[in-house]
C-alpha atoms as a PDB file:
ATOM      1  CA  UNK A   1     157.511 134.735 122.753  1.00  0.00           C
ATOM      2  CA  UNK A   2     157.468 132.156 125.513  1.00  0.00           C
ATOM      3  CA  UNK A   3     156.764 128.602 124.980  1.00  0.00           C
ATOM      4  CA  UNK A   4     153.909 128.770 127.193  1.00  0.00           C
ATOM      5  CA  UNK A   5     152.669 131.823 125.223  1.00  0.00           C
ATOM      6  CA  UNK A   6     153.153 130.299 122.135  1.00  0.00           C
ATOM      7  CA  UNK A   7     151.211 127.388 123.461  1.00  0.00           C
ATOM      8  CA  UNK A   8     148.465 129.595 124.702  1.00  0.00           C
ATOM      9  CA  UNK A   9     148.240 130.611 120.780  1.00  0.00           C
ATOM     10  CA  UNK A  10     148.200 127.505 119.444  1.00  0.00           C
ATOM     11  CA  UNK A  11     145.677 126.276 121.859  1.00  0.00           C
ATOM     12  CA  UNK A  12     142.920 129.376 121.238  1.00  0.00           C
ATOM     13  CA  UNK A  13     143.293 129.039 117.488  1.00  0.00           C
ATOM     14  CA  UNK A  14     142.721 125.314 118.119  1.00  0.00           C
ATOM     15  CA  UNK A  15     139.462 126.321 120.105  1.00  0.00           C
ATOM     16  CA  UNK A  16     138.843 129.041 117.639  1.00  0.00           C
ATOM     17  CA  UNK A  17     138.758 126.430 114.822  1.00  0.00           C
ATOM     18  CA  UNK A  18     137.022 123.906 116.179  1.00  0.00           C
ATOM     19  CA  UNK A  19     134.267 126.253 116.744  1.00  0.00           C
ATOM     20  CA  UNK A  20     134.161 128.002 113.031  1.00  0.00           C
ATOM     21  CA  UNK A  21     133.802 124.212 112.505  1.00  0.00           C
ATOM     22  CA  UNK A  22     131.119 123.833 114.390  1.00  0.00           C
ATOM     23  CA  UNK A  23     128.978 126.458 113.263  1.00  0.00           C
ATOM     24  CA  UNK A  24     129.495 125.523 109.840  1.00  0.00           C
ATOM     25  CA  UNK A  25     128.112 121.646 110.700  1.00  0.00           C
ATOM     26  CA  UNK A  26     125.193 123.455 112.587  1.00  0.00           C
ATOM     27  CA  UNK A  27     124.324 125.076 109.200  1.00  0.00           C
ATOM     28  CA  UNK A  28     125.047 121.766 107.336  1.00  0.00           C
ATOM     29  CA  UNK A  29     122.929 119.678 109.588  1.00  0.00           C
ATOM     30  CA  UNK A  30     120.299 123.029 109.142  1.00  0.00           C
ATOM     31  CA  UNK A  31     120.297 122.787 105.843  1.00  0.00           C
ATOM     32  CA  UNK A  32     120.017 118.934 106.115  1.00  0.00           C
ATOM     33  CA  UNK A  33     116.916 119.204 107.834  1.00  0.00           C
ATOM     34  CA  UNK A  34     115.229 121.649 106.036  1.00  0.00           C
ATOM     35  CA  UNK A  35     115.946 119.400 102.536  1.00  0.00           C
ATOM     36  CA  UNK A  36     114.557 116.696 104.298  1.00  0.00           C
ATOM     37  CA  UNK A  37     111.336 118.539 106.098  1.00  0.00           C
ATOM     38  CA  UNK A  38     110.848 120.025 102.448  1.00  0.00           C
ATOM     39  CA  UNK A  39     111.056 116.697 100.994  1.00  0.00           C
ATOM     40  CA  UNK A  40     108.064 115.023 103.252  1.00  0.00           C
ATOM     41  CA  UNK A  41     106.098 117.765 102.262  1.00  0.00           C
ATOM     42  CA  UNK A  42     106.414 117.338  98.786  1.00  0.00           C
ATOM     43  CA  UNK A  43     105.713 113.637  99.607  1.00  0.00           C
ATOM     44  CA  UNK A  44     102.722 113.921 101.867  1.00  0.00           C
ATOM     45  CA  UNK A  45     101.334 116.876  99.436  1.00  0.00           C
ATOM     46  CA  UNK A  46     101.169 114.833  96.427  1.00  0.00           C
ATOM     47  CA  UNK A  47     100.306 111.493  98.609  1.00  0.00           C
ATOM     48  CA  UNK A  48      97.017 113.722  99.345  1.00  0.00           C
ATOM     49  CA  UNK A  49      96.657 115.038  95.744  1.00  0.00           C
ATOM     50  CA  UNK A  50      96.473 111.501  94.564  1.00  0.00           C
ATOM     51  CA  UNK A  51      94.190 109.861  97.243  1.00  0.00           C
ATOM     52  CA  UNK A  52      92.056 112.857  96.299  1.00  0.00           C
ATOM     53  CA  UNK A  53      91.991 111.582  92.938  1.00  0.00           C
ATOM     54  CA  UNK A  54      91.368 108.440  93.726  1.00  0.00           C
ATOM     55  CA  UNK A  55      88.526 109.538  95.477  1.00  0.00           C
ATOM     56  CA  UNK A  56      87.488 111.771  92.773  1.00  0.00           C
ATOM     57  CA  UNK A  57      87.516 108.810  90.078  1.00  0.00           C
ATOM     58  CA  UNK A  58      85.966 106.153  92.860  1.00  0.00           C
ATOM     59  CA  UNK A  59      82.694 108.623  92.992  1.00  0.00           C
ATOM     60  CA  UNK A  60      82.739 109.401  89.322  1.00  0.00           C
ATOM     61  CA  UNK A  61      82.787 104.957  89.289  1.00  0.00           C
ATOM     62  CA  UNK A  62      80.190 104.618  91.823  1.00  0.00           C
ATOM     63  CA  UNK A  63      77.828 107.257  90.077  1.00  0.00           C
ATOM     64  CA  UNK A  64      78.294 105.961  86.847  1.00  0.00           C
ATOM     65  CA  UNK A  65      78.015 102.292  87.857  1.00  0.00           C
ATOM     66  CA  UNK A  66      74.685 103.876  89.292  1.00  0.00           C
ATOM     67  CA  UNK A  67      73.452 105.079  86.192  1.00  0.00           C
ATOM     68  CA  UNK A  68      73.925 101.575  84.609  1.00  0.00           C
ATOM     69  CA  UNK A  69      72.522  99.865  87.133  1.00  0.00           C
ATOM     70  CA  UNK A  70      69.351 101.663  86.872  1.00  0.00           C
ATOM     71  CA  UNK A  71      69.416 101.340  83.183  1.00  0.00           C
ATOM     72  CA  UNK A  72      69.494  97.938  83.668  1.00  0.00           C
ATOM     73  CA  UNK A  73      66.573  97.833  85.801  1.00  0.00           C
ATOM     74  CA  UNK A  74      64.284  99.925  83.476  1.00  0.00           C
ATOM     75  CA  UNK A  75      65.335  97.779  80.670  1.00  0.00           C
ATOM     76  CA  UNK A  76      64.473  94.625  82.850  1.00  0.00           C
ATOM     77  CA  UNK A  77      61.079  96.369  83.799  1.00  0.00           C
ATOM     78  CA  UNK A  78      59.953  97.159  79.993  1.00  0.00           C
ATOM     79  CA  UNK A  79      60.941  93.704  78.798  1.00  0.00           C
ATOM     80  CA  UNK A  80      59.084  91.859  81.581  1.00  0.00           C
ATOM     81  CA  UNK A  81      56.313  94.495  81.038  1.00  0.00           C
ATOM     82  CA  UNK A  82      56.365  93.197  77.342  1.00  0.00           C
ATOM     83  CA  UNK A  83      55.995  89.822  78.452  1.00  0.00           C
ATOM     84  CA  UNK A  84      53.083  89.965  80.612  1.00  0.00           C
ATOM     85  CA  UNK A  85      51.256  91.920  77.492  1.00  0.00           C
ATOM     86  CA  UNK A  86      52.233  89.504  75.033  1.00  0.00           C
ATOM     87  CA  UNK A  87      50.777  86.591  77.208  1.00  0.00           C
ATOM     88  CA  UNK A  88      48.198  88.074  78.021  1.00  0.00           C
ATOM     89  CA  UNK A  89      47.000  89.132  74.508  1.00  0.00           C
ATOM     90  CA  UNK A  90      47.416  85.463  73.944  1.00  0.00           C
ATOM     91  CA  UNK A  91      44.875  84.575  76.436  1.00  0.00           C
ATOM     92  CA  UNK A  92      42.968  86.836  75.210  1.00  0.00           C
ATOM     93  CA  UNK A  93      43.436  85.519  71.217  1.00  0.00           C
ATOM     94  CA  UNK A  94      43.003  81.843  72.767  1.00  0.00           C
ATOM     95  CA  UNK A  95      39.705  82.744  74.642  1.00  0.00           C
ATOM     96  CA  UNK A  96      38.049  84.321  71.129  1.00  0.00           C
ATOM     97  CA  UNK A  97      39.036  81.333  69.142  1.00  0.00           C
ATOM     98  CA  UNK A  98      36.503  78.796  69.673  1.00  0.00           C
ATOM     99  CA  UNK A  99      38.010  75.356  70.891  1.00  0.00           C
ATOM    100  CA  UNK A 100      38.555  72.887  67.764  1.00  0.00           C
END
């Protein structure tokens, strides 16, 4: 075999390499990729899970808060309402006592 033939050989397992090389970083950066498209996914999936959540437990909040509120009003309502009776069944009790 010829130096230059020799050469030749050297020089196409050279290319031959380089390119088994680069298909295996093609798969590499492949795989890469897909890890890290995979990962957002997971990240974005349970970013949404919990803002659902949150939203779920903000309305659950809000409606109970409601409910209280409400309460609150009724109870305000009655005891007011109790008021006016009671001073008005003392007028009454102070008109049917005759003045001293």
């Amino acid at each position: 075999m010829t130096d230059q033939e020799e050469q030749s050989l050297k020089e196409a397992r050279r290319v031959e390499k380089r390119a088994v090389e680069e298909a295996e970083q093609l798969v590499k950066d492949q795989k890469r990729r897909k890890a890290n498209l995979a990962r957002e996914e997971a990240i974005e999936k349970a970013s949404k899970a919990r803002k659902t959540k949150e939203s779920e437990k903000r309305a659950a909040e809000e409606i109970g808060q409601s409910a209280k509120d409400q309460a609150r009003k009724k109870a305000n309502m009655a005891r007011e309402q109790a008021i006016a009776e009671a001073q008005e069944a003392r007028k009454l009790k102070a008109k049917k006592q005759p003045p001293q």
